[in-house]
PDB file of N, CA and C in Angstrom:
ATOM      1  N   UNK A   1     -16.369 -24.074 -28.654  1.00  0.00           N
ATOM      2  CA  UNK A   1     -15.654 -23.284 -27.666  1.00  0.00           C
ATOM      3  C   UNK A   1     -16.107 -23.733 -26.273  1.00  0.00           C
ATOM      4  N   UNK A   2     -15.224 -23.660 -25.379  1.00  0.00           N
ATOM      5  CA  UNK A   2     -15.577 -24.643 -24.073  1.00  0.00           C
ATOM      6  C   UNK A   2     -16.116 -23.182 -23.318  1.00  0.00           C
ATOM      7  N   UNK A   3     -16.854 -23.611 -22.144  1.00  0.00           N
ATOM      8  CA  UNK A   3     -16.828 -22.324 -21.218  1.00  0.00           C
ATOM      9  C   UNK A   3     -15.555 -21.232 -20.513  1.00  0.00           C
ATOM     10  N   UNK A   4     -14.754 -21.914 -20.236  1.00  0.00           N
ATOM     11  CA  UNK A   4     -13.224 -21.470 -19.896  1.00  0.00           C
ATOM     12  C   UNK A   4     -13.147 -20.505 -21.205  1.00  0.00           C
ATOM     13  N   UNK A   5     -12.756 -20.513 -22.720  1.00  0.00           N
ATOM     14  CA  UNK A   5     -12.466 -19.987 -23.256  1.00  0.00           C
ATOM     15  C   UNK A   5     -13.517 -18.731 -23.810  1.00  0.00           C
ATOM     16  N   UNK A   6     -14.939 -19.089 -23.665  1.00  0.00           N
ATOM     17  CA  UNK A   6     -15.810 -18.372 -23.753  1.00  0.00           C
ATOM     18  C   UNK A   6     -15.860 -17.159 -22.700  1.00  0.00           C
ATOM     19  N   UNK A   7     -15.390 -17.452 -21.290  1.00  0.00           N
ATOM     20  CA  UNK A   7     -15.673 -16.677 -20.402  1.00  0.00           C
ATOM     21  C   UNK A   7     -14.567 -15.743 -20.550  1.00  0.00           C
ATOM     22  N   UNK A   8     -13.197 -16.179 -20.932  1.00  0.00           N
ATOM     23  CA  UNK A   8     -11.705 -15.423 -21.606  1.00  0.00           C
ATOM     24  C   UNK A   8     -12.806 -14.375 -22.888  1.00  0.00           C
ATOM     25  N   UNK A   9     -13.033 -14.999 -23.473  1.00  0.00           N
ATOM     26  CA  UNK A   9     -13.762 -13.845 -24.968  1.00  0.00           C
ATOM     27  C   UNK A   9     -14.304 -12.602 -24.509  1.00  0.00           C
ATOM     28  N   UNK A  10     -15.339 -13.437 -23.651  1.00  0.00           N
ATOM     29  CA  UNK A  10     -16.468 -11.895 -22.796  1.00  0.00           C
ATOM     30  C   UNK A  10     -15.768 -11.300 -21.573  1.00  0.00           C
ATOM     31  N   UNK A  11     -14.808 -11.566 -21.376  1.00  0.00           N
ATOM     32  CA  UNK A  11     -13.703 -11.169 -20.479  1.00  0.00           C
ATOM     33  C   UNK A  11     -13.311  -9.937 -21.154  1.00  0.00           C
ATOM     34  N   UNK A  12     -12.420 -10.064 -22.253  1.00  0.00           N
ATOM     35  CA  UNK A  12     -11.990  -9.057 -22.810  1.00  0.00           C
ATOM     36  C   UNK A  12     -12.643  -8.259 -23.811  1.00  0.00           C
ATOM     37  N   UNK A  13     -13.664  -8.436 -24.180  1.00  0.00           N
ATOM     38  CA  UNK A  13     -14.633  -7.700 -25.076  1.00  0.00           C
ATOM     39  C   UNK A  13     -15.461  -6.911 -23.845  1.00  0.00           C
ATOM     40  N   UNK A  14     -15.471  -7.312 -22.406  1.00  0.00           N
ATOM     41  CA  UNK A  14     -16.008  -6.070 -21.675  1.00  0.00           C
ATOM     42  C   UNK A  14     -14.869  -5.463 -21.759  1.00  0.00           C
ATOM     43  N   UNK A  15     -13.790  -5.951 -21.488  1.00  0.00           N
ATOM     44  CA  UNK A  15     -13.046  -5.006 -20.913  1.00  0.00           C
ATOM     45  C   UNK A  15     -12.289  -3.582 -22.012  1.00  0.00           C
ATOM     46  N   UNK A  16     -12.391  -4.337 -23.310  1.00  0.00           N
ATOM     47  CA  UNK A  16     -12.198  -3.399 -24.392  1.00  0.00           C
ATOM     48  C   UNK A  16     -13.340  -2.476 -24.698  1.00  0.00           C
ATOM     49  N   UNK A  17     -14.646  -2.758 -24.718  1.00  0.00           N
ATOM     50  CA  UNK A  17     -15.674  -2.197 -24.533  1.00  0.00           C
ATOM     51  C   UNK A  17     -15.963  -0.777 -23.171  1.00  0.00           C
ATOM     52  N   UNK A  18     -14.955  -1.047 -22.084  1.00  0.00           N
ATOM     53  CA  UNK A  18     -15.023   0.259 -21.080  1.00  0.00           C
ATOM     54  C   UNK A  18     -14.223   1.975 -22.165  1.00  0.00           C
ATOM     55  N   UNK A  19     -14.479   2.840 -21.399  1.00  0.00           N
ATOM     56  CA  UNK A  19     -14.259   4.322 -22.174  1.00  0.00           C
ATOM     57  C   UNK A  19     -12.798   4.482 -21.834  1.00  0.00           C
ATOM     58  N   UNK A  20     -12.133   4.735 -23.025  1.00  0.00           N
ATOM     59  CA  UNK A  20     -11.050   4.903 -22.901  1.00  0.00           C
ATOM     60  C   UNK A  20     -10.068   4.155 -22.999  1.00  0.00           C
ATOM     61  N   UNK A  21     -10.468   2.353 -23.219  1.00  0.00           N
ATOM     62  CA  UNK A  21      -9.168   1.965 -23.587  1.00  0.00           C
ATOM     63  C   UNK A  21      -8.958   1.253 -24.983  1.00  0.00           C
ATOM     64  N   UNK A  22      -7.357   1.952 -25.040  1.00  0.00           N
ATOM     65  CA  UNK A  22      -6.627   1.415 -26.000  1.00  0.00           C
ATOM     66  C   UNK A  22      -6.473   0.683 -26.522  1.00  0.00           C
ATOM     67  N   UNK A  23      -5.884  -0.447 -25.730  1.00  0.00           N
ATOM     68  CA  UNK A  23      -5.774  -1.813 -25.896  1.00  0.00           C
ATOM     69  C   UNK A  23      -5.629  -2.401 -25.217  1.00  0.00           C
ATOM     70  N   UNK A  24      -5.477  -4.137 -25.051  1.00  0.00           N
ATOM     71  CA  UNK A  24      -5.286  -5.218 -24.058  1.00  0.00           C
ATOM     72  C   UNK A  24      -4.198  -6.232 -24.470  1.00  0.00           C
ATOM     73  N   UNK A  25      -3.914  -6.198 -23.635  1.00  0.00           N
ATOM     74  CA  UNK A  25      -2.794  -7.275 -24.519  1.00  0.00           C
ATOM     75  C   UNK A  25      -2.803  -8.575 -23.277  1.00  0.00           C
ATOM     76  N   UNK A  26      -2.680  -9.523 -23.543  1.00  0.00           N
ATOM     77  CA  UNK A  26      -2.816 -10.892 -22.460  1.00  0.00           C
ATOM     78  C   UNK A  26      -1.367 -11.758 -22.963  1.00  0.00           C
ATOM     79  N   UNK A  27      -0.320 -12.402 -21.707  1.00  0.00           N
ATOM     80  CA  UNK A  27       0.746 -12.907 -22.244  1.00  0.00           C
ATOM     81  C   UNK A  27       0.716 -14.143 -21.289  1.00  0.00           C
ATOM     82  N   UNK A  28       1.232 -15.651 -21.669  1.00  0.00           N
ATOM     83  CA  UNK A  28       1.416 -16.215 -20.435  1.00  0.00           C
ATOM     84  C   UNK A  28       2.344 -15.969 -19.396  1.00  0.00           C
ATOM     85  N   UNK A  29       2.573 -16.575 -18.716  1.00  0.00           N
ATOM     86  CA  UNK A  29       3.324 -16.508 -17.309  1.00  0.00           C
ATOM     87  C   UNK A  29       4.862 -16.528 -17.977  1.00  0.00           C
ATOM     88  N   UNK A  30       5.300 -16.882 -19.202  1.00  0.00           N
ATOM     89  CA  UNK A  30       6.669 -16.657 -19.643  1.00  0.00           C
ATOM     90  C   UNK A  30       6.861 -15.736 -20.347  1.00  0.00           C
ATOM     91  N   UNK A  31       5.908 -14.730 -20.520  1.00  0.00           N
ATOM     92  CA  UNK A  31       6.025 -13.879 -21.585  1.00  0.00           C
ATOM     93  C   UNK A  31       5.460 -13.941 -22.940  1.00  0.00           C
ATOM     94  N   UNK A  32       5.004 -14.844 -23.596  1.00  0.00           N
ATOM     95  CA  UNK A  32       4.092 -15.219 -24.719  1.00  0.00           C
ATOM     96  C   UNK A  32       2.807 -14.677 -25.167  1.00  0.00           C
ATOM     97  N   UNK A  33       2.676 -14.022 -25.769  1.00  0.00           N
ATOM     98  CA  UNK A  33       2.077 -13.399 -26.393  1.00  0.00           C
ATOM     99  C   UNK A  33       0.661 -14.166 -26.487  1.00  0.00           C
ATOM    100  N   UNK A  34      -0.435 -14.087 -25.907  1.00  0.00           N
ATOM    101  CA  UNK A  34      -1.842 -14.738 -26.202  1.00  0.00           C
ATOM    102  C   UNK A  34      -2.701 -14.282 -27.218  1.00  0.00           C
ATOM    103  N   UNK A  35      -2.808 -13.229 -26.638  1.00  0.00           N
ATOM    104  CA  UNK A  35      -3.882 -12.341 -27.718  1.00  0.00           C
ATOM    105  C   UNK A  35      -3.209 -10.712 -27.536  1.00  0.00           C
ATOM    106  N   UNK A  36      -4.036  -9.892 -28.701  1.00  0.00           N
ATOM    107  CA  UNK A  36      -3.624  -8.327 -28.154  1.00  0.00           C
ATOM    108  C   UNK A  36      -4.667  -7.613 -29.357  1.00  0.00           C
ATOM    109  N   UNK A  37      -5.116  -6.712 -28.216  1.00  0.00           N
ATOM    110  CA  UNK A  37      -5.614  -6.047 -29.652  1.00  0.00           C
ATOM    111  C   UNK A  37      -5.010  -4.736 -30.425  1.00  0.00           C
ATOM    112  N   UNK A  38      -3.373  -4.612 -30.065  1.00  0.00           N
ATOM    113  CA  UNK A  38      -2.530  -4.030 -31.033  1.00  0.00           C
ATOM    114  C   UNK A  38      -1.861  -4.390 -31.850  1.00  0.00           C
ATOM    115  N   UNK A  39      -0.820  -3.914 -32.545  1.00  0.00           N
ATOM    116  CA  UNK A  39      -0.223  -4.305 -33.159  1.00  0.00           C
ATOM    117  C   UNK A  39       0.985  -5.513 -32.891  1.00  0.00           C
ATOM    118  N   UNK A  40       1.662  -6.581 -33.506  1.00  0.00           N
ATOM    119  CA  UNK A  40       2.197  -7.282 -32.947  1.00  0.00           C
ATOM    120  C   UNK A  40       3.359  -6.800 -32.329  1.00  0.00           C
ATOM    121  N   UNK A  41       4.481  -5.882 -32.842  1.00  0.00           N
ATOM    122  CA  UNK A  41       5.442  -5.271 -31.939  1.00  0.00           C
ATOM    123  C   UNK A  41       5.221  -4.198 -31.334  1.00  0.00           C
ATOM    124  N   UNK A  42       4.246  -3.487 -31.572  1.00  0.00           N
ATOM    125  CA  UNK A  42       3.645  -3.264 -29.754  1.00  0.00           C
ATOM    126  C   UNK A  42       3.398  -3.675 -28.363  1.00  0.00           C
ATOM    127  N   UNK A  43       2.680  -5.026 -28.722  1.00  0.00           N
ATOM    128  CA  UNK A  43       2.179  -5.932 -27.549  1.00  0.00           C
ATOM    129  C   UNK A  43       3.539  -6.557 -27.272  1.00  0.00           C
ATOM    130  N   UNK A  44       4.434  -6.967 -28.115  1.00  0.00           N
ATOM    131  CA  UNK A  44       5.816  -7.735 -27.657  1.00  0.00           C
ATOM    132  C   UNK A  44       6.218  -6.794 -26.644  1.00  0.00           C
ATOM    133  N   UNK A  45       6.697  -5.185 -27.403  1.00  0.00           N
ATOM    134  CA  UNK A  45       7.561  -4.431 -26.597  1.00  0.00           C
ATOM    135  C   UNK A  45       6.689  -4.181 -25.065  1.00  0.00           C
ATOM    136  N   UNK A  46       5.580  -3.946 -24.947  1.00  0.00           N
ATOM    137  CA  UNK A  46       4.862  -3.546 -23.899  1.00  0.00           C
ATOM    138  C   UNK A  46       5.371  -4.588 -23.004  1.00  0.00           C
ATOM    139  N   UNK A  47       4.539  -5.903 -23.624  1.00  0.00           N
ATOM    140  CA  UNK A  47       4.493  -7.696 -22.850  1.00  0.00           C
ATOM    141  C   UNK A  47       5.933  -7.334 -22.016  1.00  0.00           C
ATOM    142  N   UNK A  48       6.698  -7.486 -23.212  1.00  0.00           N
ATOM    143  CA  UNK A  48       8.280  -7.499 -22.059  1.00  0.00           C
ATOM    144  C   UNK A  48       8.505  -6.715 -20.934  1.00  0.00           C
ATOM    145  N   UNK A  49       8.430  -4.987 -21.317  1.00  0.00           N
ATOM    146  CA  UNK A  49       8.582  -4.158 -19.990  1.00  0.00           C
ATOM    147  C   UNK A  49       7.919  -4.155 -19.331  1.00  0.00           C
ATOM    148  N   UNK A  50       6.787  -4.570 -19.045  1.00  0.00           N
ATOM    149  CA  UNK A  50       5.337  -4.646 -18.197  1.00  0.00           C
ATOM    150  C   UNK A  50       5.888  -5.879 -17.358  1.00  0.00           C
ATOM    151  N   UNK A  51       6.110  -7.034 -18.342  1.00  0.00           N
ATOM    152  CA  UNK A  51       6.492  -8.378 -17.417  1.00  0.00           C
ATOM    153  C   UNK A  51       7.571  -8.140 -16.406  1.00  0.00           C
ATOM    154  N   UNK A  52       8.558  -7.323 -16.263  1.00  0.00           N
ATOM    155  CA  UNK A  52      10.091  -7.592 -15.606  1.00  0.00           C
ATOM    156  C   UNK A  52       9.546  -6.306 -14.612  1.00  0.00           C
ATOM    157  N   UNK A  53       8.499  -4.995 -14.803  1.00  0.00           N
ATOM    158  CA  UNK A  53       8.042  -4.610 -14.053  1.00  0.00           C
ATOM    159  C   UNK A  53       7.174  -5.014 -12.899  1.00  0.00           C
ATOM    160  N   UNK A  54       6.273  -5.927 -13.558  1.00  0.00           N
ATOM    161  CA  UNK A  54       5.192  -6.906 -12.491  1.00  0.00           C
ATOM    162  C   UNK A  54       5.848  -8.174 -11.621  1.00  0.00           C
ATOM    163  N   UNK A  55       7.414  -8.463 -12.272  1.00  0.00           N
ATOM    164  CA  UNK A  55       8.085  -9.529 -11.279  1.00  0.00           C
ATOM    165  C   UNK A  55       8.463  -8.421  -9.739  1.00  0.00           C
ATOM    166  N   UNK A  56       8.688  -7.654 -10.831  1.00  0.00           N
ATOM    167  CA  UNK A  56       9.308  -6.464  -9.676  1.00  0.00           C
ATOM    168  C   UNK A  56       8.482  -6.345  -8.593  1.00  0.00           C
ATOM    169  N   UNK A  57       7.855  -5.810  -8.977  1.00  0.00           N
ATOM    170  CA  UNK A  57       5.865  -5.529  -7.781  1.00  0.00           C
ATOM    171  C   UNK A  57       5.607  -6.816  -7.387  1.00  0.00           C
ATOM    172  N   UNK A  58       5.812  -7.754  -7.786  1.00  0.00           N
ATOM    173  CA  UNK A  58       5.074  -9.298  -6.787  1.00  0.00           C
ATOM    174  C   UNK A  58       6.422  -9.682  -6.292  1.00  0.00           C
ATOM    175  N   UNK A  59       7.972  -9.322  -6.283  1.00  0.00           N
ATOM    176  CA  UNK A  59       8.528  -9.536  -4.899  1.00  0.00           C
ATOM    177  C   UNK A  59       8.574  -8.255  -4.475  1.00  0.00           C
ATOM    178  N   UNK A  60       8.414  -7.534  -4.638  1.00  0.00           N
ATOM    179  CA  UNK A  60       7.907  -6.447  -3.577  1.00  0.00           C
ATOM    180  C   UNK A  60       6.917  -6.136  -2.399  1.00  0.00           C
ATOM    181  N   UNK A  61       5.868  -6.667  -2.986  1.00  0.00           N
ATOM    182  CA  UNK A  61       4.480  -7.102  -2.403  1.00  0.00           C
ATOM    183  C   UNK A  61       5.153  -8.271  -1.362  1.00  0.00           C
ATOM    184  N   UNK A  62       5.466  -9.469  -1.744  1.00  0.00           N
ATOM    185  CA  UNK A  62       6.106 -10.290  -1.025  1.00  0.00           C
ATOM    186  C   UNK A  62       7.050  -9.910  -0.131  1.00  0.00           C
ATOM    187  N   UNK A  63       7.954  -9.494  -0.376  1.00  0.00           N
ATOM    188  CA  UNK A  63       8.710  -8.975   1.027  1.00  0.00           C
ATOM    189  C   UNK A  63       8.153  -7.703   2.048  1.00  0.00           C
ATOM    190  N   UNK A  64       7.233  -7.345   1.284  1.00  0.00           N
ATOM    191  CA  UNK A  64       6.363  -6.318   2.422  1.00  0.00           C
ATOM    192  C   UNK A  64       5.913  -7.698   3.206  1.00  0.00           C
ATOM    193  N   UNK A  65       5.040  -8.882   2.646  1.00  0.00           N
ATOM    194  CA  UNK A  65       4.415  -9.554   3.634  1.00  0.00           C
ATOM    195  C   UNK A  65       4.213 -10.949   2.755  1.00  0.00           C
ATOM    196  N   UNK A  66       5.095 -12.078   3.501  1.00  0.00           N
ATOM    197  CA  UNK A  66       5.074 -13.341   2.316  1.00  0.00           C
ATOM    198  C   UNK A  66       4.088 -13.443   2.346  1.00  0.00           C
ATOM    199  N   UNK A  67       2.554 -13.197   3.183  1.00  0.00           N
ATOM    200  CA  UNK A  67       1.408 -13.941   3.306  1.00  0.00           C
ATOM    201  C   UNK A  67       0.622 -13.080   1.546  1.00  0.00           C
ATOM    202  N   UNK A  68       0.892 -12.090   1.338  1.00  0.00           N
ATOM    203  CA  UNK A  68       0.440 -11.264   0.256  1.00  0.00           C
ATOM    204  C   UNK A  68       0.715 -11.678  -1.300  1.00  0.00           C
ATOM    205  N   UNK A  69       0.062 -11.122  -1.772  1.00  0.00           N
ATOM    206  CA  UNK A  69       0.008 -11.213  -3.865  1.00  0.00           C
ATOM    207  C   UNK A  69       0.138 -10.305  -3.857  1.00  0.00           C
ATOM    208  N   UNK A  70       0.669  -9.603  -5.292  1.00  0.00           N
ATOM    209  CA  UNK A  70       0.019  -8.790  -6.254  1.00  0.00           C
ATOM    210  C   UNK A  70      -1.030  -9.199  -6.601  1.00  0.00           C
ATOM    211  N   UNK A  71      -2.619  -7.913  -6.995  1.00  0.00           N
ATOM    212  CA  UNK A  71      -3.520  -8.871  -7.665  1.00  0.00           C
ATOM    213  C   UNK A  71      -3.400  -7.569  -8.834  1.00  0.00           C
ATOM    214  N   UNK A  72      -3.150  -6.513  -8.659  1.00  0.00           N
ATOM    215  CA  UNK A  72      -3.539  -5.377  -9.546  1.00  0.00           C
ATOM    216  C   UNK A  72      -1.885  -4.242  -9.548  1.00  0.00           C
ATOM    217  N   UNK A  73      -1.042  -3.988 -10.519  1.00  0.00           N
ATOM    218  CA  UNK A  73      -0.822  -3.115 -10.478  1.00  0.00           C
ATOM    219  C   UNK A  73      -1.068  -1.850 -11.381  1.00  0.00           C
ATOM    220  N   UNK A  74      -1.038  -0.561 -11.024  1.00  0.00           N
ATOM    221  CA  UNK A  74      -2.040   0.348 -11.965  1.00  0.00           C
ATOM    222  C   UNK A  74      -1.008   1.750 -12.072  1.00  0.00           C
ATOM    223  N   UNK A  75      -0.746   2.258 -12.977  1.00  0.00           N
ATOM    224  CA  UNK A  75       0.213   2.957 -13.382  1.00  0.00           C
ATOM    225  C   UNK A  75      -0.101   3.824 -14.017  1.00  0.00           C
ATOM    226  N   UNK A  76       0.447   5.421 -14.159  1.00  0.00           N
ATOM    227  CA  UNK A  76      -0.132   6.546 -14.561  1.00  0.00           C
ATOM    228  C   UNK A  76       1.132   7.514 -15.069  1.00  0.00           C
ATOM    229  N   UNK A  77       0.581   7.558 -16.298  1.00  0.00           N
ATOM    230  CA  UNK A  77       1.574   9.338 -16.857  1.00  0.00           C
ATOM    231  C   UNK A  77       0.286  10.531 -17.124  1.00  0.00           C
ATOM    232  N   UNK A  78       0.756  11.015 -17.733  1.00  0.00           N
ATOM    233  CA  UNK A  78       0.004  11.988 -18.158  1.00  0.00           C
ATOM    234  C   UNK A  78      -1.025  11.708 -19.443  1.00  0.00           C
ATOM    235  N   UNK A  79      -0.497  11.280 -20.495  1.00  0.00           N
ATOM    236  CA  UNK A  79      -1.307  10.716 -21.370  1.00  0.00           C
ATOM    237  C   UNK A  79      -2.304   9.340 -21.056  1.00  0.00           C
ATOM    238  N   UNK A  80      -1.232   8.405 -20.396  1.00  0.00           N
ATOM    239  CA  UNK A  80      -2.137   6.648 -20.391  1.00  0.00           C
ATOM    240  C   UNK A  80      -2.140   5.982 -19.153  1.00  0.00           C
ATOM    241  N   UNK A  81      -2.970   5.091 -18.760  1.00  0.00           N
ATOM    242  CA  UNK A  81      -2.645   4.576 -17.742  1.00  0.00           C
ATOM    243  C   UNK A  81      -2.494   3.078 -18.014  1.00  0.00           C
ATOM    244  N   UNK A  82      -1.740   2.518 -17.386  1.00  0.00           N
ATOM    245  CA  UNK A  82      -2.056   0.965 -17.407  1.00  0.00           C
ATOM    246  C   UNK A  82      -1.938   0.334 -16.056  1.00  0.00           C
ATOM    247  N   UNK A  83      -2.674  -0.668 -16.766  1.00  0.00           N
ATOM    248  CA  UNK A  83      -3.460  -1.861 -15.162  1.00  0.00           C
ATOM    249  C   UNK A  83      -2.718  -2.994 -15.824  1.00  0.00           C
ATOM    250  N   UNK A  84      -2.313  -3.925 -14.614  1.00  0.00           N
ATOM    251  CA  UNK A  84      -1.511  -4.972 -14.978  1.00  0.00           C
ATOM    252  C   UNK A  84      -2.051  -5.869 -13.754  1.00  0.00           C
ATOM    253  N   UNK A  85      -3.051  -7.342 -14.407  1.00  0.00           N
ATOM    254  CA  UNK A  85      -2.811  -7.631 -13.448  1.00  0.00           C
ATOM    255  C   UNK A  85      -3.319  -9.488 -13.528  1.00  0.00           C
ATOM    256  N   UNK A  86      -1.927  -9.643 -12.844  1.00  0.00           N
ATOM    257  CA  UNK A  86      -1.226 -10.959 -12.886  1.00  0.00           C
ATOM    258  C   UNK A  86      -2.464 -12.572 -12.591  1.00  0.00           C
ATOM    259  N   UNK A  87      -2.415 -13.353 -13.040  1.00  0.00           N
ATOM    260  CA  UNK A  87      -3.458 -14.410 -13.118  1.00  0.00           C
ATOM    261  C   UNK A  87      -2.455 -15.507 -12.777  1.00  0.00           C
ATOM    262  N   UNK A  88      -3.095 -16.721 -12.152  1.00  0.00           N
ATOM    263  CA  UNK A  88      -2.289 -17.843 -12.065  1.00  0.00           C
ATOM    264  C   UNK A  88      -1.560 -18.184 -13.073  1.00  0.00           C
ATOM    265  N   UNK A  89      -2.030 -18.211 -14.314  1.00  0.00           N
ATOM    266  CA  UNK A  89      -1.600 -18.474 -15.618  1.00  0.00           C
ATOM    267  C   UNK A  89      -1.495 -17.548 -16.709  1.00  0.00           C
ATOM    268  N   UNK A  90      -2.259 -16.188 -16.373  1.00  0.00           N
ATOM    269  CA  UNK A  90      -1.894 -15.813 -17.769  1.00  0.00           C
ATOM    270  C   UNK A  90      -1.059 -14.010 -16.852  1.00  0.00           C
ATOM    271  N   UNK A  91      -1.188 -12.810 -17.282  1.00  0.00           N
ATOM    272  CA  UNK A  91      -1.207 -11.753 -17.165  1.00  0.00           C
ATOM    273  C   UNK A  91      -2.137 -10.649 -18.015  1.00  0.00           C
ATOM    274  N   UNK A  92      -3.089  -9.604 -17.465  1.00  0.00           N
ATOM    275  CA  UNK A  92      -3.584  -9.020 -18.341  1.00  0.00           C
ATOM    276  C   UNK A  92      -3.688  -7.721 -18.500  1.00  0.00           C
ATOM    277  N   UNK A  93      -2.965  -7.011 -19.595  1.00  0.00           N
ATOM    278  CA  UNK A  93      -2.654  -5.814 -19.776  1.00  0.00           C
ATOM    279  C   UNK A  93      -3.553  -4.920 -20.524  1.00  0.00           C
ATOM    280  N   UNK A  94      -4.065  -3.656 -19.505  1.00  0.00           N
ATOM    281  CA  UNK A  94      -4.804  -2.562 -20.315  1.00  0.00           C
ATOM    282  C   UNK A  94      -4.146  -1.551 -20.174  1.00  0.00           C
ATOM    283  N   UNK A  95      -4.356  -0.800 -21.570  1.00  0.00           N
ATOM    284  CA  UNK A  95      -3.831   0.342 -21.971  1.00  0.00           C
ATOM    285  C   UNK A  95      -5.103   0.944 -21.747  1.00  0.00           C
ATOM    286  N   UNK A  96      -4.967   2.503 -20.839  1.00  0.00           N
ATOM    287  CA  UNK A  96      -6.253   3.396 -21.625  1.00  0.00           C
ATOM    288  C   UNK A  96      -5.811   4.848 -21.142  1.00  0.00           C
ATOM    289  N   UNK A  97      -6.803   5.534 -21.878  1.00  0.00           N
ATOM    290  CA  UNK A  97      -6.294   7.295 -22.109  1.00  0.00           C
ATOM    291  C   UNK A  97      -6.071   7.580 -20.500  1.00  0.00           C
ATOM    292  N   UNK A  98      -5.778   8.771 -20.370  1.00  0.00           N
ATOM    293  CA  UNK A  98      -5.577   8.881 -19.224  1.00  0.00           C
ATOM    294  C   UNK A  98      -6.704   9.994 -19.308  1.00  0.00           C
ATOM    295  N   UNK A  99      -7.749  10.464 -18.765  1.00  0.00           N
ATOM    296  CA  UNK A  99      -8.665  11.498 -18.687  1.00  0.00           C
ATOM    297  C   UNK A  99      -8.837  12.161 -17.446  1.00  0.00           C
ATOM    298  N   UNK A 100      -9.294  13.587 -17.420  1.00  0.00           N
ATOM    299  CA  UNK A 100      -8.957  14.475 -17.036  1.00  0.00           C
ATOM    300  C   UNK A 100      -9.973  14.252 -15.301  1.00  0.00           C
ATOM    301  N   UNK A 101     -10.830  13.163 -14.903  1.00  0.00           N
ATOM    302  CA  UNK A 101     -11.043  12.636 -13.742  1.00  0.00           C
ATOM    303  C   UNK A 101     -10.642  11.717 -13.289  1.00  0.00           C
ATOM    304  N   UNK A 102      -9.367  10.919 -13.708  1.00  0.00           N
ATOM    305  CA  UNK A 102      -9.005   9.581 -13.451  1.00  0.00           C
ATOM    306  C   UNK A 102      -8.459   9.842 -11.526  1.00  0.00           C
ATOM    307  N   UNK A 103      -8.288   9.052 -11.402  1.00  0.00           N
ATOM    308  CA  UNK A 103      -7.785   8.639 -10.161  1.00  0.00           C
ATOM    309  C   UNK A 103      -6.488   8.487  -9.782  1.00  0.00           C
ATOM    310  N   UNK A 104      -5.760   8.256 -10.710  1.00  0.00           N
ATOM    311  CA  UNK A 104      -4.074   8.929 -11.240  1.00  0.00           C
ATOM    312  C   UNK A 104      -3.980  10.041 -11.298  1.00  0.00           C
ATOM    313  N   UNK A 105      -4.426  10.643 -11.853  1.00  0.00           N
ATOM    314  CA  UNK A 105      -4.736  12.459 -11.938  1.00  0.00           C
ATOM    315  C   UNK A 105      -4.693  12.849 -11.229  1.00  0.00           C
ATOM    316  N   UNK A 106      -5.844  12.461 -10.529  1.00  0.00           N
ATOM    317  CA  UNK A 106      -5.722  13.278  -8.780  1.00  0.00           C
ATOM    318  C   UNK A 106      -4.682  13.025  -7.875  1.00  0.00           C
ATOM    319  N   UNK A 107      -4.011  12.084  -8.284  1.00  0.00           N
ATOM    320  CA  UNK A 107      -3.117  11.794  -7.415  1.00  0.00           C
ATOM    321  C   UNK A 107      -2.034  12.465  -7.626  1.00  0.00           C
ATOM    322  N   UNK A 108      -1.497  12.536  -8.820  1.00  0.00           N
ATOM    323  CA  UNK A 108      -0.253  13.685  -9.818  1.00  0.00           C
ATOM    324  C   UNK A 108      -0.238  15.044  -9.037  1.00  0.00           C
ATOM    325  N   UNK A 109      -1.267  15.596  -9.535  1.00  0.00           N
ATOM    326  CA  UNK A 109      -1.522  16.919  -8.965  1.00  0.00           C
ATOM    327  C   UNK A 109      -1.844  16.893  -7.823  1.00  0.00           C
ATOM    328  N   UNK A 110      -1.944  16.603  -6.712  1.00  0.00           N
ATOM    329  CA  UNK A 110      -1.997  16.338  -5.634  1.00  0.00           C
ATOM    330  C   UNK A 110      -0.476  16.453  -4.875  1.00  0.00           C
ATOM    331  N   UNK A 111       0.533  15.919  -5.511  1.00  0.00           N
ATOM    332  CA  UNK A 111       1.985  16.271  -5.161  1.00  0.00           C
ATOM    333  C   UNK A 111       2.627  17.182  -4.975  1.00  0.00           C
TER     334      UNK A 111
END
């Protein structure tokens, strides 16, 4: 295993390892499925609506200011939240609970 792919492993084993999440799912830049740690038509259906959402948010971001990226977008219901966030090459998607101090939360009720 080269370092590049090693540093991808401990990449997502922290990141599955934090409280509360679900799952991860990683797709390339066309939509392709890399890894996930759900089920396979889970991660498809997610991969897709997540992807045509995050084109959305990086020309958005862009026409606020061409000089700008997306680096993170982070999304909240009541049950889950997800973080989406876009890589030169790949995209990386976390699912996690939504709990009762999140930072989404406060923001909900706050309205």
């Amino acid at each position: 295993m080269n370092n590049v792919q090693q540093e991808f492993e401990e990449t997502l084993k922290r990141i599955q390892s934090q409280n509360g999440v679900v799952g991860v799912i990683v797709v390339n830049n066309n939509g392709d499925l890399i890894t996930s740690t759900l089920d396979n038509r889970s991660s498809v259906s997610h991969a897709e609506m997540i992807m045509k959402l995050a084109d959305n948010a990086k020309g958005f971001v862009r026409n606020l200011d061409p000089s700008n990226e997306l680096t993170v977008l982070r999304m909240g219901s009541k049950r889950r939240e997800v973080l989406v966030a876009p890589g030169k090459d790949f995209i990386i998607i976390v699912l996690q609970k939504q709990n009762h101090k999140s930072f989404m939360k406060s923001i909900a009720n706050s309205l």
